[in-house]
C-alpha atoms as a PDB file:
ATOM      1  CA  UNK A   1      -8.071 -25.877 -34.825  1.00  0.00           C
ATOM      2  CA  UNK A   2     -10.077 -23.334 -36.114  1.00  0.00           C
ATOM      3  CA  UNK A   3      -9.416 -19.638 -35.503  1.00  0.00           C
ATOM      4  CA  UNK A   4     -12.721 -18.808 -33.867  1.00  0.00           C
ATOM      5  CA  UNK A   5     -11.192 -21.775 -31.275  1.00  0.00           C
ATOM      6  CA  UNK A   6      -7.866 -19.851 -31.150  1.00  0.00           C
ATOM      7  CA  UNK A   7      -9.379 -16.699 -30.480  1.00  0.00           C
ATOM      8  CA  UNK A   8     -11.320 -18.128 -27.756  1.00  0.00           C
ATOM      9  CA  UNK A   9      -8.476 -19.924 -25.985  1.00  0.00           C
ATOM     10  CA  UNK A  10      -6.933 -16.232 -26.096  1.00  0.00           C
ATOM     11  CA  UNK A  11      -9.281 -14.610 -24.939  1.00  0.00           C
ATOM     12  CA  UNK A  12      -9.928 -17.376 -21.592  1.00  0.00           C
ATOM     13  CA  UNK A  13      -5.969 -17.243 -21.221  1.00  0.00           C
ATOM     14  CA  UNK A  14      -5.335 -13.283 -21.463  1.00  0.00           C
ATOM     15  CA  UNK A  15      -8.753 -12.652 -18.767  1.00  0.00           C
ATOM     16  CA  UNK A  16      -6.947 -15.355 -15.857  1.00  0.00           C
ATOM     17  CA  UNK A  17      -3.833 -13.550 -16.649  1.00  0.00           C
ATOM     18  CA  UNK A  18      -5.605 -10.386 -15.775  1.00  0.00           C
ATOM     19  CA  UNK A  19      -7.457 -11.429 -12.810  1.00  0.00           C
ATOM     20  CA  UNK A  20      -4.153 -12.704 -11.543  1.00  0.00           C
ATOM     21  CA  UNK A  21      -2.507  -9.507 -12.030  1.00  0.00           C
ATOM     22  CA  UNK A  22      -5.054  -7.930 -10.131  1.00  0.00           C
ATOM     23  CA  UNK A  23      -4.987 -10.332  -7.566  1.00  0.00           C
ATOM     24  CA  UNK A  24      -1.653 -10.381  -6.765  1.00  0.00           C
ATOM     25  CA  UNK A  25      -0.945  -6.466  -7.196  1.00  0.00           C
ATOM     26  CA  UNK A  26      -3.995  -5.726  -4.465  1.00  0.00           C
ATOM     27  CA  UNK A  27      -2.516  -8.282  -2.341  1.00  0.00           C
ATOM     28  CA  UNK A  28       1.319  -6.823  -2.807  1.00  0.00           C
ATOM     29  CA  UNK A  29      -0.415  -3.138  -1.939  1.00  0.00           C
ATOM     30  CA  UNK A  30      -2.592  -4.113   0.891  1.00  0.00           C
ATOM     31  CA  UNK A  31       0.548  -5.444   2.796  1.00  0.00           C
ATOM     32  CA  UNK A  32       3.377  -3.383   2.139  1.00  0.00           C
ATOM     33  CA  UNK A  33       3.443   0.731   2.895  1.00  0.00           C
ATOM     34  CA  UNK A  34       6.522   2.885   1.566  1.00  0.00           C
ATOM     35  CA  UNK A  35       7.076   6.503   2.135  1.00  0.00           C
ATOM     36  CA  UNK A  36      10.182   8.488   0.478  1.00  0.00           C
ATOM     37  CA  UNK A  37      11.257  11.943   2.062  1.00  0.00           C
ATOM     38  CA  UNK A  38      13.702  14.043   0.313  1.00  0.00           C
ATOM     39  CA  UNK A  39      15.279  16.932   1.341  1.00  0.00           C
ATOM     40  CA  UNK A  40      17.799  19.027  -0.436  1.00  0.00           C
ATOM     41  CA  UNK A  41      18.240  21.876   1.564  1.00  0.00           C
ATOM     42  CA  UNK A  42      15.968  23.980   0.131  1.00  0.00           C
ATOM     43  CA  UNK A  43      12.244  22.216  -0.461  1.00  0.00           C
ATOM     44  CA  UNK A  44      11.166  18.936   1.548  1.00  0.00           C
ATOM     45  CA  UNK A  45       8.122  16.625   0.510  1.00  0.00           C
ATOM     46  CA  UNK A  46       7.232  13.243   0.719  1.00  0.00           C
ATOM     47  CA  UNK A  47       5.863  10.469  -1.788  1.00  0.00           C
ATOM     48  CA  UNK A  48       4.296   7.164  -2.179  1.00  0.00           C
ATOM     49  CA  UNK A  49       3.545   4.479  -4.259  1.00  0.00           C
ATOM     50  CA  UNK A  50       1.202   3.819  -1.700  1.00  0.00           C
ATOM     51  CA  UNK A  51      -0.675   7.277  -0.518  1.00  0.00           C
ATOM     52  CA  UNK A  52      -3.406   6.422   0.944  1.00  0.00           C
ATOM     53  CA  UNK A  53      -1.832   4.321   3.676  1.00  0.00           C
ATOM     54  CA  UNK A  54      -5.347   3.389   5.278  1.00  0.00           C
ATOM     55  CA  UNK A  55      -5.337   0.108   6.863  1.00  0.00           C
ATOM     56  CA  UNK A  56      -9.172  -1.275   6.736  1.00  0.00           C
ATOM     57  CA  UNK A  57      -9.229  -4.440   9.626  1.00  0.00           C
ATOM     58  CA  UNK A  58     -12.560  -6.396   9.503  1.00  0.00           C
ATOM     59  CA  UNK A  59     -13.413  -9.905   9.905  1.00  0.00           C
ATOM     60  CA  UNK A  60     -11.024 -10.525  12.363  1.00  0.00           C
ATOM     61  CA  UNK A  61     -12.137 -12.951  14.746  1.00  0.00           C
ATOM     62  CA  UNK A  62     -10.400 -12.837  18.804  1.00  0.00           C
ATOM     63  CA  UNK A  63      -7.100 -14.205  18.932  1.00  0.00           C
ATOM     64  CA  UNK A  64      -6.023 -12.969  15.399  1.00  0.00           C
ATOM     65  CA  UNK A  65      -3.854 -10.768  14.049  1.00  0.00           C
ATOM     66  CA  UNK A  66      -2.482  -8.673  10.836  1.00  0.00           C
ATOM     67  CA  UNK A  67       0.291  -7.993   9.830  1.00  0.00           C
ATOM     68  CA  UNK A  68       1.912  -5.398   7.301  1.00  0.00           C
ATOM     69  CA  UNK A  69       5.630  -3.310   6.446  1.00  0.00           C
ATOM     70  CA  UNK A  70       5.853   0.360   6.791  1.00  0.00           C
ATOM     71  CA  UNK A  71       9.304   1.069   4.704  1.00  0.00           C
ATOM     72  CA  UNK A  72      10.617   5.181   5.274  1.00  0.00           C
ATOM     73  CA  UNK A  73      13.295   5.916   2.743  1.00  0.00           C
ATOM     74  CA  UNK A  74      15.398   9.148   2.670  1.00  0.00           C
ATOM     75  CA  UNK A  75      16.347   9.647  -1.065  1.00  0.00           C
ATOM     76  CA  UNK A  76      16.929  12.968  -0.352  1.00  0.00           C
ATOM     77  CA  UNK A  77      20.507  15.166   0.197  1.00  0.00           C
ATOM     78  CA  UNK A  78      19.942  16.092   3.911  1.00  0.00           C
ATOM     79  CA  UNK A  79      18.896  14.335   7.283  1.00  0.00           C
ATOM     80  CA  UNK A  80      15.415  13.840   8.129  1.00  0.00           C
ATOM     81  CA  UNK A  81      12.962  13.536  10.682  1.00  0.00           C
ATOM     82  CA  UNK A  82      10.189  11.386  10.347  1.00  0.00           C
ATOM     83  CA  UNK A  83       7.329  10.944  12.427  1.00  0.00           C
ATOM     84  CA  UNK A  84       3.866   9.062  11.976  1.00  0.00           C
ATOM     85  CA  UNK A  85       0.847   8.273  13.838  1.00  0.00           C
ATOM     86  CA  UNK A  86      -2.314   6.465  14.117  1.00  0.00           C
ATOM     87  CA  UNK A  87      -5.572   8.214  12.782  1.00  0.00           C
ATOM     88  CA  UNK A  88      -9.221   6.366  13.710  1.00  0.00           C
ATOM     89  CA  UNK A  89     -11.348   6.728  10.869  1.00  0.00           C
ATOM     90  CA  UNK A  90     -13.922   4.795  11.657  1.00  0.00           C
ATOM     91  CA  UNK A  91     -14.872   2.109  14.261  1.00  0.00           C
ATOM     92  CA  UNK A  92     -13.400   3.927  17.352  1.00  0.00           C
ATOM     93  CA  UNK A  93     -14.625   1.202  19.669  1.00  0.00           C
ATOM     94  CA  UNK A  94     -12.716  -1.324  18.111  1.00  0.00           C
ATOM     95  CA  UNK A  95      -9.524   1.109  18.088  1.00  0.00           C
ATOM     96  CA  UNK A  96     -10.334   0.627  21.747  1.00  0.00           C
ATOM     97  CA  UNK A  97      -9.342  -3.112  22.412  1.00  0.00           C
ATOM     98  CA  UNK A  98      -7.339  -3.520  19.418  1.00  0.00           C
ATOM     99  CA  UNK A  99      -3.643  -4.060  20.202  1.00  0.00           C
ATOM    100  CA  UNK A 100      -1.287  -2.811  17.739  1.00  0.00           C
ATOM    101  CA  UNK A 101       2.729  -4.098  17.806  1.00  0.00           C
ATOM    102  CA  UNK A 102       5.231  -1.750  16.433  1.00  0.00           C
ATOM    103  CA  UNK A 103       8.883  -3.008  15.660  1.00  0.00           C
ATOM    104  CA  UNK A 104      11.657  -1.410  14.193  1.00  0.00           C
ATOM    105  CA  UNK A 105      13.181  -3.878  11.743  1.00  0.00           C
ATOM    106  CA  UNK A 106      16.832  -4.498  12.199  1.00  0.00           C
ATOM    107  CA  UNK A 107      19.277  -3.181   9.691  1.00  0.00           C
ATOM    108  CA  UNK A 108      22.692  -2.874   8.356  1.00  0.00           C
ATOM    109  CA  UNK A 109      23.452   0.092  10.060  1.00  0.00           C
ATOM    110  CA  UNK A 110      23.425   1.050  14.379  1.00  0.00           C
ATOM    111  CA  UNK A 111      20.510  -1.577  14.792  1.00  0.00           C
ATOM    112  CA  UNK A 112      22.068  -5.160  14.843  1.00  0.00           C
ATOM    113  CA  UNK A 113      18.313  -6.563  16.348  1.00  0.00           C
ATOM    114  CA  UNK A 114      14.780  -6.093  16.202  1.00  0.00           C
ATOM    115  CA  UNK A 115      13.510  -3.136  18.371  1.00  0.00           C
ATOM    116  CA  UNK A 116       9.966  -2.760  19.820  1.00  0.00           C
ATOM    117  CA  UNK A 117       8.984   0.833  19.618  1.00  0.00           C
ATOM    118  CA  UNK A 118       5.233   0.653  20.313  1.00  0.00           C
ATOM    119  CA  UNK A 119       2.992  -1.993  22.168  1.00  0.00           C
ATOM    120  CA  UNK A 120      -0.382  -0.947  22.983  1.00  0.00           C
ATOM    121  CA  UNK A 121      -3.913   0.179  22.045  1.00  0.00           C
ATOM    122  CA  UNK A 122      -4.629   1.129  18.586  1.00  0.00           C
ATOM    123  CA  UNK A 123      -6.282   4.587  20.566  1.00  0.00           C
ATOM    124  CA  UNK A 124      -3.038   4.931  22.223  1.00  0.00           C
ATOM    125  CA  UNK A 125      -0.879   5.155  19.326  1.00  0.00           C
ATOM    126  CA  UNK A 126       0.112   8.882  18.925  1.00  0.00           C
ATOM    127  CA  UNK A 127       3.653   9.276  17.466  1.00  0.00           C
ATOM    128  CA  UNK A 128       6.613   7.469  16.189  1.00  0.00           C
ATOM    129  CA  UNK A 129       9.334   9.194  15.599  1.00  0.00           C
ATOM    130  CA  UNK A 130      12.547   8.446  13.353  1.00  0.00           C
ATOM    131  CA  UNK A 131      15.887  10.151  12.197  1.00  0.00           C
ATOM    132  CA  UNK A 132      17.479   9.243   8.674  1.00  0.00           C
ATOM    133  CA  UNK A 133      20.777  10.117   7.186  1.00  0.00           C
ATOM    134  CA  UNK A 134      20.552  10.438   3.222  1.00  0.00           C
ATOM    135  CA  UNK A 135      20.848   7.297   1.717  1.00  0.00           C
ATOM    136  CA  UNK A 136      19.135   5.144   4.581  1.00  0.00           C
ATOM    137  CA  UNK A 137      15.645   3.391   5.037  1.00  0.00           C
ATOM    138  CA  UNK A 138      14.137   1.692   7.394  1.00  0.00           C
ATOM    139  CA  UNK A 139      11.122  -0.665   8.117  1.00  0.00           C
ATOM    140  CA  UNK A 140       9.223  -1.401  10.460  1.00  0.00           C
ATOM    141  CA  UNK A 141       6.854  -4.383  10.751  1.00  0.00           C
ATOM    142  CA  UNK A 142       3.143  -3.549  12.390  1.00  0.00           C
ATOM    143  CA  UNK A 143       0.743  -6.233  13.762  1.00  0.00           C
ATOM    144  CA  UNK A 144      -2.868  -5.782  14.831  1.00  0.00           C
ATOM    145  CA  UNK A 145      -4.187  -8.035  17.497  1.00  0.00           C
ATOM    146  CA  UNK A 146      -7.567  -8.712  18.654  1.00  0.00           C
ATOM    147  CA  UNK A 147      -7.349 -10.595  22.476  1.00  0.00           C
ATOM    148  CA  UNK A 148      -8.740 -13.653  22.841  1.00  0.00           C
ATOM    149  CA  UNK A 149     -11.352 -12.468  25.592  1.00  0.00           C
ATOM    150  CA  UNK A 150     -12.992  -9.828  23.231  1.00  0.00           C
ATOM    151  CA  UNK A 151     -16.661 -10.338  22.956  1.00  0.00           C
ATOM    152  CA  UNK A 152     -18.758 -11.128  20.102  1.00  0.00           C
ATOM    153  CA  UNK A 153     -20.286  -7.898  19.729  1.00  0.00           C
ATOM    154  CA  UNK A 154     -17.356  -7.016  18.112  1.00  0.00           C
ATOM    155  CA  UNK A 155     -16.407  -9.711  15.429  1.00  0.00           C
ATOM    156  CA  UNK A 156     -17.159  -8.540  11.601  1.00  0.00           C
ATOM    157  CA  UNK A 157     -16.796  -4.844  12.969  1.00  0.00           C
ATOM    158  CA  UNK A 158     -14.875  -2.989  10.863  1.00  0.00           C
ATOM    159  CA  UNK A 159     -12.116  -0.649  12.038  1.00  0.00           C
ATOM    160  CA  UNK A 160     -10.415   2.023   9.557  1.00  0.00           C
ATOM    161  CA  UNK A 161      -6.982   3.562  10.742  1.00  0.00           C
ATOM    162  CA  UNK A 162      -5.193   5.989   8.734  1.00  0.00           C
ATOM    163  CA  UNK A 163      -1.478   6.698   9.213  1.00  0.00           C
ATOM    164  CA  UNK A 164      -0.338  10.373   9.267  1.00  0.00           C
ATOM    165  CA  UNK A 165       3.254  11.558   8.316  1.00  0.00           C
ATOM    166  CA  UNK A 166       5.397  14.548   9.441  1.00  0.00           C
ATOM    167  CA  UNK A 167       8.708  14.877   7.563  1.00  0.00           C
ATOM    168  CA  UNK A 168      11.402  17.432   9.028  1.00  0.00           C
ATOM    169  CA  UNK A 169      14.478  19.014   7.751  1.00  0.00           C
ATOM    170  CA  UNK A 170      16.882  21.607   7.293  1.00  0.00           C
ATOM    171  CA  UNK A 171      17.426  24.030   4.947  1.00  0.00           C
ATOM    172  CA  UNK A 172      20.737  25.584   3.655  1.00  0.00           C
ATOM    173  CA  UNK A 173      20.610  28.913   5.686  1.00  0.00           C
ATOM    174  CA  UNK A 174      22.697  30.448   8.443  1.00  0.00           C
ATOM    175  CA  UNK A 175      21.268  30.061  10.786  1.00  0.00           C
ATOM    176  CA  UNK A 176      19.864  26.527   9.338  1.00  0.00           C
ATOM    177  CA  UNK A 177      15.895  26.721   9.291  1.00  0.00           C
ATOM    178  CA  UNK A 178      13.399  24.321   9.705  1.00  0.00           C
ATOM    179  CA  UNK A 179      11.147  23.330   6.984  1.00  0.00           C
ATOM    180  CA  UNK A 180       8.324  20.463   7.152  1.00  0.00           C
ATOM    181  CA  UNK A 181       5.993  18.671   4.635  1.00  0.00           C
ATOM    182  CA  UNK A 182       2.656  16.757   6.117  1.00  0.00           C
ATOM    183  CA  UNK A 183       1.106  16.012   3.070  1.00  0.00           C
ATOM    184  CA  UNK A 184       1.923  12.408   1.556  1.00  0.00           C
ATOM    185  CA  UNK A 185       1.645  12.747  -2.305  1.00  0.00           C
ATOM    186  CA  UNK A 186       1.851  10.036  -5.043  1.00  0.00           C
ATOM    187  CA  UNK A 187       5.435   9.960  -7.474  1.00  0.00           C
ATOM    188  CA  UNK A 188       5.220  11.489 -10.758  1.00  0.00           C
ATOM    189  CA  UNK A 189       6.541   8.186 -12.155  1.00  0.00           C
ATOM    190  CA  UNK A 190       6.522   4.915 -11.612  1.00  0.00           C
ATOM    191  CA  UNK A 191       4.017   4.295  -9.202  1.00  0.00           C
ATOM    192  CA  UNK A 192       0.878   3.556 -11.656  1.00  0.00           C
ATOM    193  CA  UNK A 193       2.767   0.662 -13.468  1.00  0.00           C
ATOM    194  CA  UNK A 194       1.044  -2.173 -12.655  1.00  0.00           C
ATOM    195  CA  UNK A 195      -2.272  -0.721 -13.017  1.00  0.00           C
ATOM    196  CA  UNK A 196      -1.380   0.140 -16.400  1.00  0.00           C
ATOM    197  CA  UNK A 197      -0.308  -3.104 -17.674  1.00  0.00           C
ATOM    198  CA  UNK A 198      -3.607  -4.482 -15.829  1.00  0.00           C
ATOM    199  CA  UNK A 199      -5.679  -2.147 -17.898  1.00  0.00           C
ATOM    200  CA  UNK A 200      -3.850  -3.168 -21.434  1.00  0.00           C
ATOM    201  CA  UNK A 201      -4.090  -6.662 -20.570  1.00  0.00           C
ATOM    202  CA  UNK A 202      -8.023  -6.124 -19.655  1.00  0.00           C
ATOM    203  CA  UNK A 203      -9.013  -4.213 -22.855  1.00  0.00           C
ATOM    204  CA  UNK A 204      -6.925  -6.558 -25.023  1.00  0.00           C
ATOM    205  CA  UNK A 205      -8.926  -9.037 -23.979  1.00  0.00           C
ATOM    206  CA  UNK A 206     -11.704  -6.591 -24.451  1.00  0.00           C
ATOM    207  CA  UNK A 207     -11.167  -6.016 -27.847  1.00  0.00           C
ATOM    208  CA  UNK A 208      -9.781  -9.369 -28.623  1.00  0.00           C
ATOM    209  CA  UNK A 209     -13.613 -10.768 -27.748  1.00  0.00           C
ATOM    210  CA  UNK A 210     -15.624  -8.516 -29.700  1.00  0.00           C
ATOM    211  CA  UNK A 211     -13.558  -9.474 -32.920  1.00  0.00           C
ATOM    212  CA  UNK A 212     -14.137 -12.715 -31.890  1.00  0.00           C
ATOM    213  CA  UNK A 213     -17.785 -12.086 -31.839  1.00  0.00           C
ATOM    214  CA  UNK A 214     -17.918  -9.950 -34.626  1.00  0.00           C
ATOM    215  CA  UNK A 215     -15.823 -12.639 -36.673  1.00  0.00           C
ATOM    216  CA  UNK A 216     -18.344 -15.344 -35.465  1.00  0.00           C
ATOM    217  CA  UNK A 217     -21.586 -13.192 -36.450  1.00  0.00           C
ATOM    218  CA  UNK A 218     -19.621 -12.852 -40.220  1.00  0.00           C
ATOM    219  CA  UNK A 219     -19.200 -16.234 -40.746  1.00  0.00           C
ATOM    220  CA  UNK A 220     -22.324 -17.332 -39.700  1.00  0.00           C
ATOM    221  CA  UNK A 221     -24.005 -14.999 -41.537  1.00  0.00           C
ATOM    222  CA  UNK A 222     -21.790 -16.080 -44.785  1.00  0.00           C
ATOM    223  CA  UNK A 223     -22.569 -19.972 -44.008  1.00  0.00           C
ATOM    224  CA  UNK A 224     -26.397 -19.123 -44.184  1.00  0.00           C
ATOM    225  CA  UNK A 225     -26.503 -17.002 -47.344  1.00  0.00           C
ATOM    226  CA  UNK A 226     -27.166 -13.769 -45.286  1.00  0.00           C
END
């Protein structure tokens, strides 16, 4: 085998190794949301690998439904409060027929079963609200519904909701004051990973196919007396 051959067969294997990267890291972040709060008495803020929790539903036909995980983490010192509600972007008249399922995932802790904390309109969402001891997490599994008897004017619309955060806690004062954070921002670390190694893999393959090419042109060039 020949090494203009090789570097082909590289450059084939390390592109499907990209586009499955890509595939399967927009796939990972378009059904899983996470949100950290930490307090420590003195500051509070929140952060995400996934900031921009928008949730984009289109296509869906009536009688199906979406699904994704909302997971809240305290990782700081102190007790929080969470809450977090719907925003309608765009496509308010879908918002309007849309059901939307909330459930609060059983865990290890108080909650032995699943817990339904919201069942309604999309509209009608406007606050959920949540307490968490340092150290805990929960989840919380949401599904998006579109009833049977909704009319075709509405398939292929598109429908853009937006979740909105409020964190809460206390700082270390006497009396204890309240501080709160309503701005979700991305980690310093950590959360641009996979994009990363997407990128590398891309431009290796990038530059791996114009030494191919440039290889190629050489040779040729040599084999013709050029």
């Amino acid at each position: 085998m020949n090494r203009k051959s090789i570097v082909s067969k590289f450059v084939i294997i390390a592109l499907l190794t990209a586009i499955i990267a890509l595939i399967t890291a927009n796939s990972a972040y378009a059904a899983n949301y996470n949100l950290d709060v930490n307090c420590n008495g003195k500051t509070i803020k929140m952060t995400s690998n996934t900031p921009n929790m928008t949730w984009n539903i289109t296509n869906l036909l009536p009688g199906e439904s979406e699904e994704t995980t909302l997971t809240i983490a305290n990782v700081g010192t102190k007790k929080v409060d969470v809450s977090f509600k719907a925003t309608i972007e765009n496509g308010t008249d879908v918002a309007n027929i849309l059901d939307i399922k909330i459930i609060k995932l059983a865990n290890n802790d108080a909650q032995s079963e699943d817990e339904k904390v919201f069942e309604g309109k999309c509209s009608d969402l406007k606050s959920v609200n949540l307490s968490l001891e340092k150290g805990k997490k929960q989840s919380y599994k949401i599904i998006t519904y579109l009833p049977k008897e909704t009319g075709n004017e509405f398939q292929e619309k598109e429908c853009v909701v937006k979740f909105d955060f409020t964190a809460t806690g206390k700082q270390d004062t006497e009396p204890p004051k309240e501080i709160i954070t309503e701005e979700v921002k991305p980690p310093q670390t950590g959360e641009t990973y996979a994009i990363y190694i997407i990128a590398g893999i891309l431009g290796i393959a990038v530059i791996t196919l114009v030494v191919s090419f440039i290889v190629g042109k050489k040779k040729e060039n040599e084999k013709w007396g050029r």
